[in-house]
PDB file of N, CA and C in Angstrom:
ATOM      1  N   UNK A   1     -54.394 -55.422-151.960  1.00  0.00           N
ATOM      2  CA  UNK A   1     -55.832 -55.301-151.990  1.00  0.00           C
ATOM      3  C   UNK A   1     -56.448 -56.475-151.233  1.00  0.00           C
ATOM      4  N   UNK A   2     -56.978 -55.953-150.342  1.00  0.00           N
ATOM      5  CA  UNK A   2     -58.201 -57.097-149.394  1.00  0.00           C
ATOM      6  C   UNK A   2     -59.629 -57.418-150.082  1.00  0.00           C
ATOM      7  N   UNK A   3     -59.941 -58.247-150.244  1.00  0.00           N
ATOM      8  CA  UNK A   3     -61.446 -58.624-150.228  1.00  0.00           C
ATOM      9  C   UNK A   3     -62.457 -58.743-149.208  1.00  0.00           C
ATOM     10  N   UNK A   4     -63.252 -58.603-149.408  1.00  0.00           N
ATOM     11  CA  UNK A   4     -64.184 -58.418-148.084  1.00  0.00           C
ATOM     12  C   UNK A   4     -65.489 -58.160-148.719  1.00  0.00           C
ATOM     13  N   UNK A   5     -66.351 -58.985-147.373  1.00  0.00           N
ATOM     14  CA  UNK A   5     -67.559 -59.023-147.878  1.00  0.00           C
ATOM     15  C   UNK A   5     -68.444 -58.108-147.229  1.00  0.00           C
ATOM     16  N   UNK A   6     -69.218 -57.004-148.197  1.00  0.00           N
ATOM     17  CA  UNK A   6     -70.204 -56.344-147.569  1.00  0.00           C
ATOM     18  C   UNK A   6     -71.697 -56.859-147.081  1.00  0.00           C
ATOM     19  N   UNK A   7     -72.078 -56.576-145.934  1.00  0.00           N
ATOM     20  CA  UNK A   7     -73.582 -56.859-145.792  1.00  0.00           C
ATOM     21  C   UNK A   7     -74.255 -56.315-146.325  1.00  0.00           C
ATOM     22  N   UNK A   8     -74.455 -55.161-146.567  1.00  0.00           N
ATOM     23  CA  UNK A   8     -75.525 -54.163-146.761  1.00  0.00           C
ATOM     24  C   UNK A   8     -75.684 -54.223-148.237  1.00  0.00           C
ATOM     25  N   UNK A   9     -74.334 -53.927-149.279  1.00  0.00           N
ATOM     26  CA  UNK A   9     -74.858 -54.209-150.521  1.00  0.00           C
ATOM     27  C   UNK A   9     -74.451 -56.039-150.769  1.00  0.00           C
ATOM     28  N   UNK A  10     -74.311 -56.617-149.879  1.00  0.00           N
ATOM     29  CA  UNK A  10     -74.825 -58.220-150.314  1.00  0.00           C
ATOM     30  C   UNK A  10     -72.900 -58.566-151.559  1.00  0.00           C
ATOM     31  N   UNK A  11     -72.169 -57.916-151.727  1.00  0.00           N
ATOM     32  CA  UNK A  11     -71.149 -58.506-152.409  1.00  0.00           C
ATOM     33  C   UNK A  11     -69.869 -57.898-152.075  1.00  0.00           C
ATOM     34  N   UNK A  12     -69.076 -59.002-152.683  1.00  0.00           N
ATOM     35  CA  UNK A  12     -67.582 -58.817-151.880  1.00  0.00           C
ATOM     36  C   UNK A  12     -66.737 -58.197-152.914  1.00  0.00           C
ATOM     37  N   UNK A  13     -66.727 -56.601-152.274  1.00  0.00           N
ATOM     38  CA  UNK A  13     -65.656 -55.388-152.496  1.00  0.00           C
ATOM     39  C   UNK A  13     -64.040 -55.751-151.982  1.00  0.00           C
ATOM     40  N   UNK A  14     -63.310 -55.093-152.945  1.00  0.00           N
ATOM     41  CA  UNK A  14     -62.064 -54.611-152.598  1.00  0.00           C
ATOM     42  C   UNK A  14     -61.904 -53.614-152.457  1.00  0.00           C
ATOM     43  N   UNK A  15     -61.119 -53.805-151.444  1.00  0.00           N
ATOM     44  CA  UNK A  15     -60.535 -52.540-150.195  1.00  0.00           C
ATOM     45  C   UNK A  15     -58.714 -52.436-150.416  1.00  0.00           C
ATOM     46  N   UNK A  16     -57.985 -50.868-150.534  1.00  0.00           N
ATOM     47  CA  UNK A  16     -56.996 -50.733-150.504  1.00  0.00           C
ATOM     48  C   UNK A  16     -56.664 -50.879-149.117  1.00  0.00           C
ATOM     49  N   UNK A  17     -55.170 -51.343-149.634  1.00  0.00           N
ATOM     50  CA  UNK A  17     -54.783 -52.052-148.177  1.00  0.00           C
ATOM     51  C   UNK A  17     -54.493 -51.063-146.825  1.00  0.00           C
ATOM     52  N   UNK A  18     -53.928 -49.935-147.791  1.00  0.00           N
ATOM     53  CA  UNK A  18     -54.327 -48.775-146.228  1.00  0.00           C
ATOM     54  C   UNK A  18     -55.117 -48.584-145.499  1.00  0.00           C
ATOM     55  N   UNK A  19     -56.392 -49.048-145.950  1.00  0.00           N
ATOM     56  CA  UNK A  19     -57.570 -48.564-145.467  1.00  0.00           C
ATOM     57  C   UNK A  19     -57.489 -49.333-144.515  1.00  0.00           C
ATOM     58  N   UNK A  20     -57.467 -51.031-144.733  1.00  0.00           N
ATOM     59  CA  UNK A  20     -57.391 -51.845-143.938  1.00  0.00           C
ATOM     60  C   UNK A  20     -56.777 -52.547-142.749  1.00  0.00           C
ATOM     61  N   UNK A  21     -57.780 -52.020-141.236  1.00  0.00           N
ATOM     62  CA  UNK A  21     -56.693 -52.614-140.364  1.00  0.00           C
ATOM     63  C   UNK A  21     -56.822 -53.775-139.530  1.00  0.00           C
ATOM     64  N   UNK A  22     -55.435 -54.259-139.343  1.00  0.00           N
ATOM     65  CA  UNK A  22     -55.329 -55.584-138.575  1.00  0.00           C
ATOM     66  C   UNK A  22     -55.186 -55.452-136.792  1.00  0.00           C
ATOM     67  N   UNK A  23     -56.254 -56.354-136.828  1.00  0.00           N
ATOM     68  CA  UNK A  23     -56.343 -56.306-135.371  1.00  0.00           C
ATOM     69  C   UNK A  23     -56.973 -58.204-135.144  1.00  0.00           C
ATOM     70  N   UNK A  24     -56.658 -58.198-133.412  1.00  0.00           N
ATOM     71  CA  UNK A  24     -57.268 -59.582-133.129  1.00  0.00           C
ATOM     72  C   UNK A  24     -58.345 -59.473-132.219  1.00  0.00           C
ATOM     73  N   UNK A  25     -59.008 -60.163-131.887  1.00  0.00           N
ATOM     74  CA  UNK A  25     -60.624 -60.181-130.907  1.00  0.00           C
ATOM     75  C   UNK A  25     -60.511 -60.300-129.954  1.00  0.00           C
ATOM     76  N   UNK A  26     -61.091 -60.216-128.940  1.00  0.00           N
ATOM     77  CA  UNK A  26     -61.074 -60.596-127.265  1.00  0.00           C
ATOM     78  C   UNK A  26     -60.170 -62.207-126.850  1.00  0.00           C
ATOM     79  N   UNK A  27     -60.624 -63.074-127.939  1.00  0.00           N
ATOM     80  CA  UNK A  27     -59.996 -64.578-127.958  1.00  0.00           C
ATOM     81  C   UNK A  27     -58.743 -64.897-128.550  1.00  0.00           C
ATOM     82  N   UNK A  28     -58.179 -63.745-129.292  1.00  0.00           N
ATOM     83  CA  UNK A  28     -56.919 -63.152-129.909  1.00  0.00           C
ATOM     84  C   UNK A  28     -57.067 -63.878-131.048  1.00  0.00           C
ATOM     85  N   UNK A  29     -57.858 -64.397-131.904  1.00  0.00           N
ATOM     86  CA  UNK A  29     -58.404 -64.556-132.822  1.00  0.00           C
ATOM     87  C   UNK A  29     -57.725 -63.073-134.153  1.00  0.00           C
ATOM     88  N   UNK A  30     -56.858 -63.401-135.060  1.00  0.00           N
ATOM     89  CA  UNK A  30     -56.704 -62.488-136.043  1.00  0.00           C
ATOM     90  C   UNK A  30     -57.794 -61.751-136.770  1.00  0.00           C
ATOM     91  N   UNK A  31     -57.877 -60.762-137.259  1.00  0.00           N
ATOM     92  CA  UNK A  31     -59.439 -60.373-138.167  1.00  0.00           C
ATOM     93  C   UNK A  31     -58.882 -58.681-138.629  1.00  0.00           C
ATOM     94  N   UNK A  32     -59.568 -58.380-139.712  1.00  0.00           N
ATOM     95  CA  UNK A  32     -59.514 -57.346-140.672  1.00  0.00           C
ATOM     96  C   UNK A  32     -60.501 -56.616-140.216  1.00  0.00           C
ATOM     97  N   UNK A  33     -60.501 -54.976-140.338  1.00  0.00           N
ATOM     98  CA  UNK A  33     -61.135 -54.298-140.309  1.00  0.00           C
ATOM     99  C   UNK A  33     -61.093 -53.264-141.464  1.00  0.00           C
ATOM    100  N   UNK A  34     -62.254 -52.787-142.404  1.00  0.00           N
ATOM    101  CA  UNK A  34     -62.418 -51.540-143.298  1.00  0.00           C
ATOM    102  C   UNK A  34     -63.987 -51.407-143.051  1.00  0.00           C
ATOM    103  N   UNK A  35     -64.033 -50.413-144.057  1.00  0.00           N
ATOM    104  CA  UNK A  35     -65.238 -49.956-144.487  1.00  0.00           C
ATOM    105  C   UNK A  35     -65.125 -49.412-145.619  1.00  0.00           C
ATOM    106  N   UNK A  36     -66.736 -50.540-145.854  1.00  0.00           N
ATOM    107  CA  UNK A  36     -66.313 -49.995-147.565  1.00  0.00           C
ATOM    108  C   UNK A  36     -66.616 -49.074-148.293  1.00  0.00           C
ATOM    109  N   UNK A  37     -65.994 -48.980-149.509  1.00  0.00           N
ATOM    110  CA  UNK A  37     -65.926 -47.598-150.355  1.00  0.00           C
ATOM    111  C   UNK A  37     -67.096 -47.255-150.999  1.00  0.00           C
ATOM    112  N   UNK A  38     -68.239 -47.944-151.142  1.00  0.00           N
ATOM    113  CA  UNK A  38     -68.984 -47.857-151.523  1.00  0.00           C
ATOM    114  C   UNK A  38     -70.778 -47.366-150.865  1.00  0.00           C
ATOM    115  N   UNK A  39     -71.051 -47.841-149.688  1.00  0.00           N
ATOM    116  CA  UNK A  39     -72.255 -47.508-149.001  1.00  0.00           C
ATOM    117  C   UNK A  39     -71.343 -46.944-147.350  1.00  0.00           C
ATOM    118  N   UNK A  40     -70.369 -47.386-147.362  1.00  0.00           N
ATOM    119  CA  UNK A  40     -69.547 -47.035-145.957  1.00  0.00           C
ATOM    120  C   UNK A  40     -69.803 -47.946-144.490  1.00  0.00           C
ATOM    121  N   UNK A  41     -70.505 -48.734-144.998  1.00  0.00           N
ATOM    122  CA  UNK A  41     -70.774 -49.925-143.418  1.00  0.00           C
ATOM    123  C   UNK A  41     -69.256 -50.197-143.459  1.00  0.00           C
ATOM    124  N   UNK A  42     -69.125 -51.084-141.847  1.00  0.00           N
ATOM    125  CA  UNK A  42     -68.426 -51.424-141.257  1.00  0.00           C
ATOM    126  C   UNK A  42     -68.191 -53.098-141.870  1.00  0.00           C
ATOM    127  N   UNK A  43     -66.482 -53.461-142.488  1.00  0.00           N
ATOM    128  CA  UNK A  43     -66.695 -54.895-142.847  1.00  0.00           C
ATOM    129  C   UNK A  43     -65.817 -55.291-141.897  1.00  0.00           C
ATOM    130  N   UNK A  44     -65.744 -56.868-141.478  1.00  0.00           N
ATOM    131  CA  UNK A  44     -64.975 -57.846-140.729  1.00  0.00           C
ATOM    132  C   UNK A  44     -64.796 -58.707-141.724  1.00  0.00           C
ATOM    133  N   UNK A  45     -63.797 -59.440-141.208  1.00  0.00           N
ATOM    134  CA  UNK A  45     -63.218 -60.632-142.441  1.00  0.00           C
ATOM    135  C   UNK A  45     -62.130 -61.494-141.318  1.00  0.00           C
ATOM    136  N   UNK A  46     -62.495 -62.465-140.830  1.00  0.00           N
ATOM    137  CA  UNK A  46     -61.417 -63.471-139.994  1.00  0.00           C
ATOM    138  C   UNK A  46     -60.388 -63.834-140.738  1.00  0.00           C
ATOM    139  N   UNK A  47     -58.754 -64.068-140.510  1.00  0.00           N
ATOM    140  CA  UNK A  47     -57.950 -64.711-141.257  1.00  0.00           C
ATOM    141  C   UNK A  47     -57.549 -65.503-140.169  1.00  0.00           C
ATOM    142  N   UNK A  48     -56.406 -66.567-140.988  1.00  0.00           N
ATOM    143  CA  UNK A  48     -55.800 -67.259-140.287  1.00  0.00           C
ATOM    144  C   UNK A  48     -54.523 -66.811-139.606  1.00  0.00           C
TER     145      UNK A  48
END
């Protein structure tokens, strides 16, 4: 289970990890991608 913070409803949901995918940025920078289960926006989350 990932954590992640939503904008739209303002608090940080957990996301099953299927949902969640790993990818890196233009700067190859690591980062998470879902959307959450709840209003359905788009979340980001940087890791190390």
């Amino acid at each position: 289970m990932a954590e992640m913070f939503c904008v739209k409803c303002k608090e940080k949901r957990t996301v099953d990890d299927n949902a969640v995918k790993r990818e890196t940025t233009a700067k190859g920078r690591p980062i998470l991608k879902a959307i959450c289960p709840i209003c359905g926006t788009k979340m980001t989350k940087f890791t190390k």
